[in-house]
Protein backbone atom coordinates (compact mmCIF):
# COMPACT_ATOMS: atom_id res chain seq x y z
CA UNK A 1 -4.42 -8.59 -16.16
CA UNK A 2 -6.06 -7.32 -13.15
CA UNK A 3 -5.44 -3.69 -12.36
CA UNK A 4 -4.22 -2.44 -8.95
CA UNK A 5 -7.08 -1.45 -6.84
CA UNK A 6 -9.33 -4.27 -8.88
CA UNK A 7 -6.40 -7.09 -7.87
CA UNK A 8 -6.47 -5.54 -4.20
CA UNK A 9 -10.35 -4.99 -3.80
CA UNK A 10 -10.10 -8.55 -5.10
CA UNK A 11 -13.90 -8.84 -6.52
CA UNK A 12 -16.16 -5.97 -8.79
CA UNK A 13 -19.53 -4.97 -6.65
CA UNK A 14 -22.15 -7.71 -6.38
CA UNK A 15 -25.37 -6.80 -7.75
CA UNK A 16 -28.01 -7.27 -4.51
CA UNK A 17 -31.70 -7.90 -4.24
CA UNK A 18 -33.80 -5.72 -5.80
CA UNK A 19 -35.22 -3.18 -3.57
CA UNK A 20 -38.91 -1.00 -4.82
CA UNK A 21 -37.45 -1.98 -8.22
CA UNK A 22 -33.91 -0.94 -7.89
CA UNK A 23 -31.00 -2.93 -8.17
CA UNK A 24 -29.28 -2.37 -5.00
CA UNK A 25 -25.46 -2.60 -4.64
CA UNK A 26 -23.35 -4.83 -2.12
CA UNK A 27 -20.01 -3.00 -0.82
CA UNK A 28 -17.07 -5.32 -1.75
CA UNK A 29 -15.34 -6.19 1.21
CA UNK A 30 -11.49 -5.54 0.85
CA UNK A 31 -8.69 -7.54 1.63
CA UNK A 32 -6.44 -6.43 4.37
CA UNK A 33 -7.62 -4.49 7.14
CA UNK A 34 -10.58 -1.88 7.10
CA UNK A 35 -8.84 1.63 7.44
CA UNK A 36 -7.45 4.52 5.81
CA UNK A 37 -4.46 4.69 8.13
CA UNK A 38 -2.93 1.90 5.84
CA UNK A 39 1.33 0.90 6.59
CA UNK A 40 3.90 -0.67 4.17
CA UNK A 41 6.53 -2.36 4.76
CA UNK A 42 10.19 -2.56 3.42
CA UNK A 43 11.02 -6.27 3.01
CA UNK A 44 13.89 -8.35 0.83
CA UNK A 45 16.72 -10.45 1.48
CA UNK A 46 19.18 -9.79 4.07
CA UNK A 47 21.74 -6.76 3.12
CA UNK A 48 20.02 -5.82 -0.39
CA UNK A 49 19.81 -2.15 0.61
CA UNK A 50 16.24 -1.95 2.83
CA UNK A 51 17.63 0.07 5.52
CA UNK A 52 19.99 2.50 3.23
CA UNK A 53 16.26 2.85 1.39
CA UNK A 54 14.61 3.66 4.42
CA UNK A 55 16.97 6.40 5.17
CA UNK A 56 16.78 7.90 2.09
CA UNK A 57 12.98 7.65 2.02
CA UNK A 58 12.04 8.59 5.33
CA UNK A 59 15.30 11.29 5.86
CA UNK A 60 16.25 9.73 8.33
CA UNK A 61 19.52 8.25 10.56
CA UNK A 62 19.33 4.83 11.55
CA UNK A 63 23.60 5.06 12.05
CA UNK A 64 25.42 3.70 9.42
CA UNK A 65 23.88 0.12 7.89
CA UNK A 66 26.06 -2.90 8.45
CA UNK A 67 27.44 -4.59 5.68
CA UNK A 68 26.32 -7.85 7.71
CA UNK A 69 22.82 -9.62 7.47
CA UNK A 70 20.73 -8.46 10.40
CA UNK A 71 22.08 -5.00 10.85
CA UNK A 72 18.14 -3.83 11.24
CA UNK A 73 16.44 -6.32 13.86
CA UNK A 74 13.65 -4.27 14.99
CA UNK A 75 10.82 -2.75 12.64
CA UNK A 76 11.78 1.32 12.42
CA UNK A 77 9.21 3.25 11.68
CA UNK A 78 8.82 6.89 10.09
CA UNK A 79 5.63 8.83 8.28
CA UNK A 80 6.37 10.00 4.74
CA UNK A 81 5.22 12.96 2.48
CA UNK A 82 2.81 11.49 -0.16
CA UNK A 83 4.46 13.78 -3.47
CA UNK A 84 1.16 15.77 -4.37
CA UNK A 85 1.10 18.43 -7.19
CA UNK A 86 -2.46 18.84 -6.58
CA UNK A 87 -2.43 19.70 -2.81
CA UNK A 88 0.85 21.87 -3.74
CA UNK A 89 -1.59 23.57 -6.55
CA UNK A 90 -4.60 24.13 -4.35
CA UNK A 91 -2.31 25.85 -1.81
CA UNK A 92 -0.88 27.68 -4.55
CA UNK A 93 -3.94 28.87 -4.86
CA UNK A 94 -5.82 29.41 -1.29
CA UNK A 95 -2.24 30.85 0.24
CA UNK A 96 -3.36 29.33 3.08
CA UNK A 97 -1.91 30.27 6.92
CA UNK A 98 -1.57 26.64 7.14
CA UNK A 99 -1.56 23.43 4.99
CA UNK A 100 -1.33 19.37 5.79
CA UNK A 101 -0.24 17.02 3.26
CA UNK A 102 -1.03 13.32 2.98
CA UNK A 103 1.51 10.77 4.84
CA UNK A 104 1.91 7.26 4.70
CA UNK A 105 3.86 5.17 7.60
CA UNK A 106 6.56 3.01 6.69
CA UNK A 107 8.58 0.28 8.25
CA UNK A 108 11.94 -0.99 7.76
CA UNK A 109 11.48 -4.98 8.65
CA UNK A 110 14.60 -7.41 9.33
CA UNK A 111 15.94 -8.82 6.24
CA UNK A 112 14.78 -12.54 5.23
CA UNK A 113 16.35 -15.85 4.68
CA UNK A 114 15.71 -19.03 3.05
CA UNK A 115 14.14 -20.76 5.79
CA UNK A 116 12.46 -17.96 7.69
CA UNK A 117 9.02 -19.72 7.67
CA UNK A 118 10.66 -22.23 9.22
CA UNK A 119 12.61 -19.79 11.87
CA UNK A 120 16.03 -19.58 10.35
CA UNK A 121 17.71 -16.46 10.60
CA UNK A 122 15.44 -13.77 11.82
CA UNK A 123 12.52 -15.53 10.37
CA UNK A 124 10.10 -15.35 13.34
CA UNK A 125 10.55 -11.75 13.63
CA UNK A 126 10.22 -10.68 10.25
CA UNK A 127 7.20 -12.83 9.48
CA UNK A 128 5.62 -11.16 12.63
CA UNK A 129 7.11 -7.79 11.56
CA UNK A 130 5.11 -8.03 8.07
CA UNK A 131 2.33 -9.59 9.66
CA UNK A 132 1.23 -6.26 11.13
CA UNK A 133 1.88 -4.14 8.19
CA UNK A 134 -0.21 -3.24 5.00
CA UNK A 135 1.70 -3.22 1.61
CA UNK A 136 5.22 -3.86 0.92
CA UNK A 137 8.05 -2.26 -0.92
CA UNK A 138 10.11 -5.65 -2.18
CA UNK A 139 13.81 -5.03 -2.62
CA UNK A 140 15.79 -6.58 -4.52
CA UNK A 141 19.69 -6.69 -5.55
CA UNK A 142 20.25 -6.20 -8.88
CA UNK A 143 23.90 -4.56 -9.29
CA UNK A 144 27.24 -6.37 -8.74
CA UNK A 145 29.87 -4.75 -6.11
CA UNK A 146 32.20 -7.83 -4.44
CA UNK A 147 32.97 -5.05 -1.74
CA UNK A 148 29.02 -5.77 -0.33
CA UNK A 149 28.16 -9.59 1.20
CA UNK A 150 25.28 -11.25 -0.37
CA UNK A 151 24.19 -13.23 1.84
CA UNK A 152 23.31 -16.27 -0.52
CA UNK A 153 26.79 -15.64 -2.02
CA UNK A 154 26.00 -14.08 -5.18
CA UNK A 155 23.51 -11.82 -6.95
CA UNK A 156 20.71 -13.55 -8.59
CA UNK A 157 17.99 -11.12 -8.64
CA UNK A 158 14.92 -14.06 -9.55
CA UNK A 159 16.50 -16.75 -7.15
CA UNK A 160 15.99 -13.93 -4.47
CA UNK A 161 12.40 -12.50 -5.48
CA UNK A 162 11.87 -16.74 -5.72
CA UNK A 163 13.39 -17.19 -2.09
CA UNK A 164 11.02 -14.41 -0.55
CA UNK A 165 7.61 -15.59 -2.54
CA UNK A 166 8.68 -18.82 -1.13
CA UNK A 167 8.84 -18.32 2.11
CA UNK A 168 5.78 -15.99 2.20
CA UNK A 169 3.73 -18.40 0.57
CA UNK A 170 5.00 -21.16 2.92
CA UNK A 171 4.39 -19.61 6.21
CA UNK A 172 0.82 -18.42 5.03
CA UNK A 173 0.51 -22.41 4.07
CA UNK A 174 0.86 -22.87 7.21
CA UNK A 175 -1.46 -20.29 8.69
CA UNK A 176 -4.39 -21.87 6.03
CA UNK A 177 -3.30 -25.20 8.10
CA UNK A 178 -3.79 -24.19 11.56
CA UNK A 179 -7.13 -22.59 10.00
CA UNK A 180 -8.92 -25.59 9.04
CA UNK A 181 -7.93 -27.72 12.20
CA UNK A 182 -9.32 -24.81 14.19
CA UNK A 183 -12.20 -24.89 12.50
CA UNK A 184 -12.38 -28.63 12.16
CA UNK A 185 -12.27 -28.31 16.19
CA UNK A 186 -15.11 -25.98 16.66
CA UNK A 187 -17.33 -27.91 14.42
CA UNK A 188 -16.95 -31.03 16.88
CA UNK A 189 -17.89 -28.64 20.03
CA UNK A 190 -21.53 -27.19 19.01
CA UNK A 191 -24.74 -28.51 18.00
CA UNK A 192 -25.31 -29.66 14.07
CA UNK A 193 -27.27 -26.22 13.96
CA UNK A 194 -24.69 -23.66 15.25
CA UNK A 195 -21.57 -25.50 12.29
CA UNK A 196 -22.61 -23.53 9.26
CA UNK A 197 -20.11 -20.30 10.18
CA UNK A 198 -17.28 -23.15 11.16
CA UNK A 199 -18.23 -24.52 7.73
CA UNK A 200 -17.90 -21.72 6.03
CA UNK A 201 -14.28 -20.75 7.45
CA UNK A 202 -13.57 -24.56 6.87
CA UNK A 203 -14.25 -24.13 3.38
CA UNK A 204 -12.75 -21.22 2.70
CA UNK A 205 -8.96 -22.26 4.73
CA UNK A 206 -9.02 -25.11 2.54
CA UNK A 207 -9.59 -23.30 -0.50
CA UNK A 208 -6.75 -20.14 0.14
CA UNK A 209 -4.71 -23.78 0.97
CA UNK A 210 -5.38 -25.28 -2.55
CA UNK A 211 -4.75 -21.97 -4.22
CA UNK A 212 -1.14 -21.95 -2.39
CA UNK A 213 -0.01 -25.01 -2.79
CA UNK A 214 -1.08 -24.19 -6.60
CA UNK A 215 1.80 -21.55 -6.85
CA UNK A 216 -0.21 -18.53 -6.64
CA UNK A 217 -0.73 -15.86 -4.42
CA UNK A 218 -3.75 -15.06 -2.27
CA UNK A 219 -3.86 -11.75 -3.82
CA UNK A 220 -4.20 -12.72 -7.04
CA UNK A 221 -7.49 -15.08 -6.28
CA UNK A 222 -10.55 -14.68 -6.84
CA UNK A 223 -12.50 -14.50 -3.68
CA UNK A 224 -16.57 -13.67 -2.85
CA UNK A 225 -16.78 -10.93 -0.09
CA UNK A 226 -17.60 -14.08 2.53
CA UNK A 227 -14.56 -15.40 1.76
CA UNK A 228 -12.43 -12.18 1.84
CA UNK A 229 -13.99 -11.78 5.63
CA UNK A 230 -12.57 -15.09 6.85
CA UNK A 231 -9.03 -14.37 4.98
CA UNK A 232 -8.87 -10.95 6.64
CA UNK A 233 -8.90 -12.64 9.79
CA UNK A 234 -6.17 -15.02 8.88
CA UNK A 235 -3.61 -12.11 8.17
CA UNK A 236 -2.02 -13.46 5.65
CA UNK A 237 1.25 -12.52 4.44
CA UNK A 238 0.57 -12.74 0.34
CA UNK A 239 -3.13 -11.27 0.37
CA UNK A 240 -0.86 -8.13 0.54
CA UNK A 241 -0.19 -6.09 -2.49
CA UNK A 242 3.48 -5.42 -3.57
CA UNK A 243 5.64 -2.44 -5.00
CA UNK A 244 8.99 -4.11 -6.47
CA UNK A 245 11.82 -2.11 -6.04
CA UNK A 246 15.39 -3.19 -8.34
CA UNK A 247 18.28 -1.81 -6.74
CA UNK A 248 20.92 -0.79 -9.54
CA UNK A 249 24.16 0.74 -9.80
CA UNK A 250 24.02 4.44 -10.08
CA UNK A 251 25.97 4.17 -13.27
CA UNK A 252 23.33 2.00 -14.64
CA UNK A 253 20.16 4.46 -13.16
CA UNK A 254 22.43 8.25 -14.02
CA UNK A 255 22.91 6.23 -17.86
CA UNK A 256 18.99 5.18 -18.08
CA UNK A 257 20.42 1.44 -18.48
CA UNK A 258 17.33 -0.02 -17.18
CA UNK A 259 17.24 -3.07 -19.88
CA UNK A 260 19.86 -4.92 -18.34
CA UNK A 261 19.43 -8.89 -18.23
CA UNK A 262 19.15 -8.83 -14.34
CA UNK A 263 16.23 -6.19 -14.92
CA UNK A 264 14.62 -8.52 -17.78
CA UNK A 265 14.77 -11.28 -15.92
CA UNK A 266 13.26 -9.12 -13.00
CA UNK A 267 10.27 -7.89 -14.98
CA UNK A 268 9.66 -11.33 -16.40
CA UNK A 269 9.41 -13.26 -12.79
CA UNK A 270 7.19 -10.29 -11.67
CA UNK A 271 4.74 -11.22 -14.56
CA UNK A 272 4.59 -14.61 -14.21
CA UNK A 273 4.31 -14.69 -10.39
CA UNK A 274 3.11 -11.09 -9.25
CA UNK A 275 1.14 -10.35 -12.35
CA UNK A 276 0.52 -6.57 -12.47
CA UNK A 277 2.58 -5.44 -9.64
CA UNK A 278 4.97 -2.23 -10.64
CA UNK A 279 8.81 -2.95 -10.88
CA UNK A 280 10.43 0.33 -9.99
CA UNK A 281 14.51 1.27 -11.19
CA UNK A 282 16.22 3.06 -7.95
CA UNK A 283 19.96 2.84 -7.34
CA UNK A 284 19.57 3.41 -3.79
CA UNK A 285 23.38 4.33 -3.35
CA UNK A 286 22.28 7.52 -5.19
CA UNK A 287 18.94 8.11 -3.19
CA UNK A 288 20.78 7.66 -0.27
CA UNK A 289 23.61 10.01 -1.06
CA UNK A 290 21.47 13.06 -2.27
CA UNK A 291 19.51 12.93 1.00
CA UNK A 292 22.41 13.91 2.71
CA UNK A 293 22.47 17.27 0.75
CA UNK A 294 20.20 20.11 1.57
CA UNK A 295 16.99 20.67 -0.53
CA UNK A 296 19.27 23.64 -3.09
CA UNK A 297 22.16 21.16 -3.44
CA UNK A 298 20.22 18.27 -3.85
CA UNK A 299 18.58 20.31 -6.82
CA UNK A 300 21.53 21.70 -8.23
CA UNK A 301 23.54 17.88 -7.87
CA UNK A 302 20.50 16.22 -10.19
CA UNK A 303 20.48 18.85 -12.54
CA UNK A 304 24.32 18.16 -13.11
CA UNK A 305 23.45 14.57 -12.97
CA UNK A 306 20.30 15.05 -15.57
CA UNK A 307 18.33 12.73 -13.43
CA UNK A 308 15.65 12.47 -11.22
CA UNK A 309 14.78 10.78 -8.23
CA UNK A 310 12.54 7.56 -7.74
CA UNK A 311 11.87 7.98 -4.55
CA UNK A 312 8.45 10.21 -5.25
CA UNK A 313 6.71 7.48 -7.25
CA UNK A 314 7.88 4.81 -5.02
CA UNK A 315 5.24 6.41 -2.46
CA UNK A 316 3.11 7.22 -4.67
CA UNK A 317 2.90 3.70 -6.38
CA UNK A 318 2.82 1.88 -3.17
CA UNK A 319 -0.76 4.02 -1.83
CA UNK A 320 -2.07 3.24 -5.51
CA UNK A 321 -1.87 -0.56 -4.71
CA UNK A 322 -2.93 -0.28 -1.00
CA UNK A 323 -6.60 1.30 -2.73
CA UNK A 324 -6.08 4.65 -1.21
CA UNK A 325 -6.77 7.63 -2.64
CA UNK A 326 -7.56 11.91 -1.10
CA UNK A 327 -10.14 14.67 -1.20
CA UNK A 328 -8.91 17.85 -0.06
CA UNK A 329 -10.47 20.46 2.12
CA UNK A 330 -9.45 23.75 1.29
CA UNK A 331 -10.06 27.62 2.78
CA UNK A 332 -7.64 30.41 4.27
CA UNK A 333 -7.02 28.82 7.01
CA UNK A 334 -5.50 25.11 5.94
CA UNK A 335 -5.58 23.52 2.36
CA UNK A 336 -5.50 19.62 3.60
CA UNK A 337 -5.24 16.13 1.66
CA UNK A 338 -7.41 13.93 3.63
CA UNK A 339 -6.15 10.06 2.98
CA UNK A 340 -9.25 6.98 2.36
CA UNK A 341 -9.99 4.03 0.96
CA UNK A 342 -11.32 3.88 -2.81
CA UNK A 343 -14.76 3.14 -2.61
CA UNK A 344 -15.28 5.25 0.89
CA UNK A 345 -18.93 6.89 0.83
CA UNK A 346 -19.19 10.13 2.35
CA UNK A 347 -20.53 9.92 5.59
CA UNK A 348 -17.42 7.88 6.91
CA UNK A 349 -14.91 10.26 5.00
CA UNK A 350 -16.05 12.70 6.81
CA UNK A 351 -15.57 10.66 9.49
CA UNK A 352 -11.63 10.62 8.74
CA UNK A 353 -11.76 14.65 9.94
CA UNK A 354 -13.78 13.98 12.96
CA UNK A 355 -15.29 10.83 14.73
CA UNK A 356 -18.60 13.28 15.12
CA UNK A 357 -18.95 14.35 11.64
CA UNK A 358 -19.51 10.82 10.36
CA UNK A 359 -22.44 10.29 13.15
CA UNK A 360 -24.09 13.71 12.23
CA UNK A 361 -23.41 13.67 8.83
CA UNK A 362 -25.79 15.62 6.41
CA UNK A 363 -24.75 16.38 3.18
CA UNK A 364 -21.19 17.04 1.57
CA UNK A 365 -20.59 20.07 -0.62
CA UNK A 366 -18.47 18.40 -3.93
CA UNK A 367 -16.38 20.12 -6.26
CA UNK A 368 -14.06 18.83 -9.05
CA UNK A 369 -10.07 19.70 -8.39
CA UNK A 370 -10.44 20.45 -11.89
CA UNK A 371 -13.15 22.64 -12.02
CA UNK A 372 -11.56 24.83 -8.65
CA UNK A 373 -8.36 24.90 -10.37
CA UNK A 374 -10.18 26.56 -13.22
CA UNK A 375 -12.30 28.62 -10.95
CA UNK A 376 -8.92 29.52 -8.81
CA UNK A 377 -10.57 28.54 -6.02
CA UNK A 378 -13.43 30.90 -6.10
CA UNK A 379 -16.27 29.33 -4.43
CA UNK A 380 -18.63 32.08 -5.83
CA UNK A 381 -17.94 31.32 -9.72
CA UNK A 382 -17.68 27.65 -8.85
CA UNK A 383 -21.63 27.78 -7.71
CA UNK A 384 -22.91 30.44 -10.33
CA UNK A 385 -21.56 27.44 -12.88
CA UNK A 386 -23.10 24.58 -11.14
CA UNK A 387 -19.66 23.14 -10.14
CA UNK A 388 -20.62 22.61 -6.57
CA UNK A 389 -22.67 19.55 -6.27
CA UNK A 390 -24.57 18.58 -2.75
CA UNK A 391 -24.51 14.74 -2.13
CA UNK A 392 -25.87 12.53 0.30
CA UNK A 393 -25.15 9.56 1.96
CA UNK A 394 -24.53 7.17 -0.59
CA UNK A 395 -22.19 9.28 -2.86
CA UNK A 396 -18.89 7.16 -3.34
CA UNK A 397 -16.32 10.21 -2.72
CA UNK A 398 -13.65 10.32 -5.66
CA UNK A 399 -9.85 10.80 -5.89
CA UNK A 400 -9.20 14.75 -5.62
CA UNK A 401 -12.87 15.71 -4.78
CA UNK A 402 -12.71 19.10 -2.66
CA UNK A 403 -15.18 18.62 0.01
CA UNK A 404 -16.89 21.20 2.24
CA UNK A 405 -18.71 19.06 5.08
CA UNK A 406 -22.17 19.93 6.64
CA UNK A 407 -23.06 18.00 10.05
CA UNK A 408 -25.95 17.96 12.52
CA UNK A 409 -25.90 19.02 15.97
CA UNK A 410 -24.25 15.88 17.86
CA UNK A 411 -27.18 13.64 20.04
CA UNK A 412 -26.60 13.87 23.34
């Protein structure tokens, strides 16, 4: 089973040509778009709870959702705390006058239908709507309630996970089709000489077309960095990694009942046809209800209740599988988690702070979150123990690094 970055970064490094007798390294190129400003999206079935899940995620007031399909019809979108006990612990410690956490922007996207790739329903719309997004939080119905309308009648938690995979799979079909006759095209409108980068993107539509048709996700295949360049530009709707979310009765999440048959059945299709994506419990009802209390009554309401929210490692599970991870730059003036892709060398995280840093870069100061932690953040003891390491260029910055930048003048 592929892990989550591995599935997402979808190949390990390539081993290069050998350069004065070193083995040199080739980047793997990602799938989805090059950034660290990275969005996910909130998708499912019409009227499973995606709005109410917003609301409670983001905070926010949308009005009240319909118990109709459609109630949301255009994307909303809100930024969202990344839960952090290390940035809370390093401003624990620096008492800094200010402090930024990490965020991650979310949208709430019209619900789906069967026969959205074909247009039914709000199909166009929400197959644009996810187009433009990064990762997705899948909900899906898994409690029974005859007072809310499912829209395909009843609740069958795998017919509906079935229904979307479907549907995504169906429309990116037909983006792999529209691929290759584009492609086919160019090839007839140059020389013999100028086909071979045609070719290539030939080869490759047909291939992400074969691996559809074979039941499987473009995620989930196993792609050379050429061919991950051609699928980036194709946008495709399941080369995006997913974050299941089963929406249960808060008797069911308050109990810990989260063995149910729906919730087998759940985990089971998830393994079969999104093999290592995370199934999450949440009984949204509950999220959605606490919100509305302030931060001491929210407190006091799950200690009565003996529970806990899901709402934190939603987030938190959803950035693991979009490959992003944080360093932290830390003084009196502003502890701050810094947001990047795994795999992000050093000039262009400093480049995250500043456009000019990246450009001037010069060396990055490196300590441990471990090691300052230790040190309680004293910069002095951290260097008289050789904690404080000076990299270069080509140093691969890791999750929770705390990073002091040094840059050059900037060229005018």
């Amino acid at each position: 089973m592929f892990s989550r970055v591995a599935r997402f970064s979808t190949c390990a490094r390539r081993l290069g040509p050998k350069k004065k007798g070193k083995v040199v390294e080739e980047a793997t190129v990602q799938l989805g778009r090059p950034s660290n400003n990275l969005k996910g999206g909130i998708v499912g079935l019409a009227n499973v709870g995606k709005s109410t899940f917003f609301q409670a995620l983001t905070a926010s007031k949308l009005g009240n959702p319909a118990n109709y399909p459609f109630a949301t019809i255009d994307p909303e979108e809100a930024k969202v705390i990344v839960p952090s006990a290390r940035f809370d612990k390093l401003c624990e410690l620096y008492k800094p006058t200010g402090s930024t956490p990490a965020t991650l922007t979310v949208f709430d996207i019209a619900g789906l239908t069967k026969g959205a790739s074909k247009g039914d329903g709000l199909g166009n719309a929400f197959l644009s709507h996810i187009r433009s997004v990064d990762g997705l939080f899948q909900v899906v119905r898994a409690f029974e309630d005859p007072e809310i309308i499912h829209i395909e009648g009843n609740v069958d938690a795998t017919r509906d996970l079935q229904i979307i995979f479907d549907e995504l799979a169906l429309k990116d079909m037909e983006f792999a089709s529209k691929a290759i006759e584009l492609a086919q095209r160019s090839m007839k409108r140059v020389p013999a000489a100028q086909q071979k980068a045609f070719k290539d993107e030939l080869v490759t539509a047909e291939k992400v077309l074969a691996h559809l048709e074979s039941g499987k996700r473009v995620i989930d295949g196993d792609w050379s960095n050429k061919e991950v360049e051609v699928i980036n530009s194709m946008s495709l709707l399941t080369a995006k990694p997913s974050v299941y979310l089963a929406n249960i009765s808060e008797d069911d999440y308050l109990v810990g009942n989260t063995d149910t048959q729906q919730m087998r059945d759940i985990r089971e299709w998830i393994n079969e046809n999104s093999p290592g994506d995370k199934v999450l419990p949440i009984s949204i009802a509950m999220e959605a209800r606490l919100i509305d209390l302030d931060p001491e009554e929210r407190s006091v309401e799950m200690e009565i209740l003996e529970t806990k929210s899901a709402l934190p490692e939603a987030i938190v599970e959803l950035r693991k599988s979009l490959g992003l991870i944080s360093y932290f730059t830390c003084g009196v003036k502003e502890v701050r988690e810094w947001t990047i892709r795994k795999g992000t060398r050093a000039p262009e995280a400093a480049g995250v702070i500043h456009n000019d840093f990246q450009k001037t870069f010069v060396q990055a100061q490196v300590m441990k979150y471990d090691d300052v932690v230790e040190a309680a953040g004293d910069e002095a003891e951290l260097k008289s123990k050789g904690k404080v390491q000076s990299k270069g260029k080509d140093y691969e910055v890791e999750d929770g690094d705390v990073i002091l930048f040094k840059a050059g003048a900037q060229r005018k």
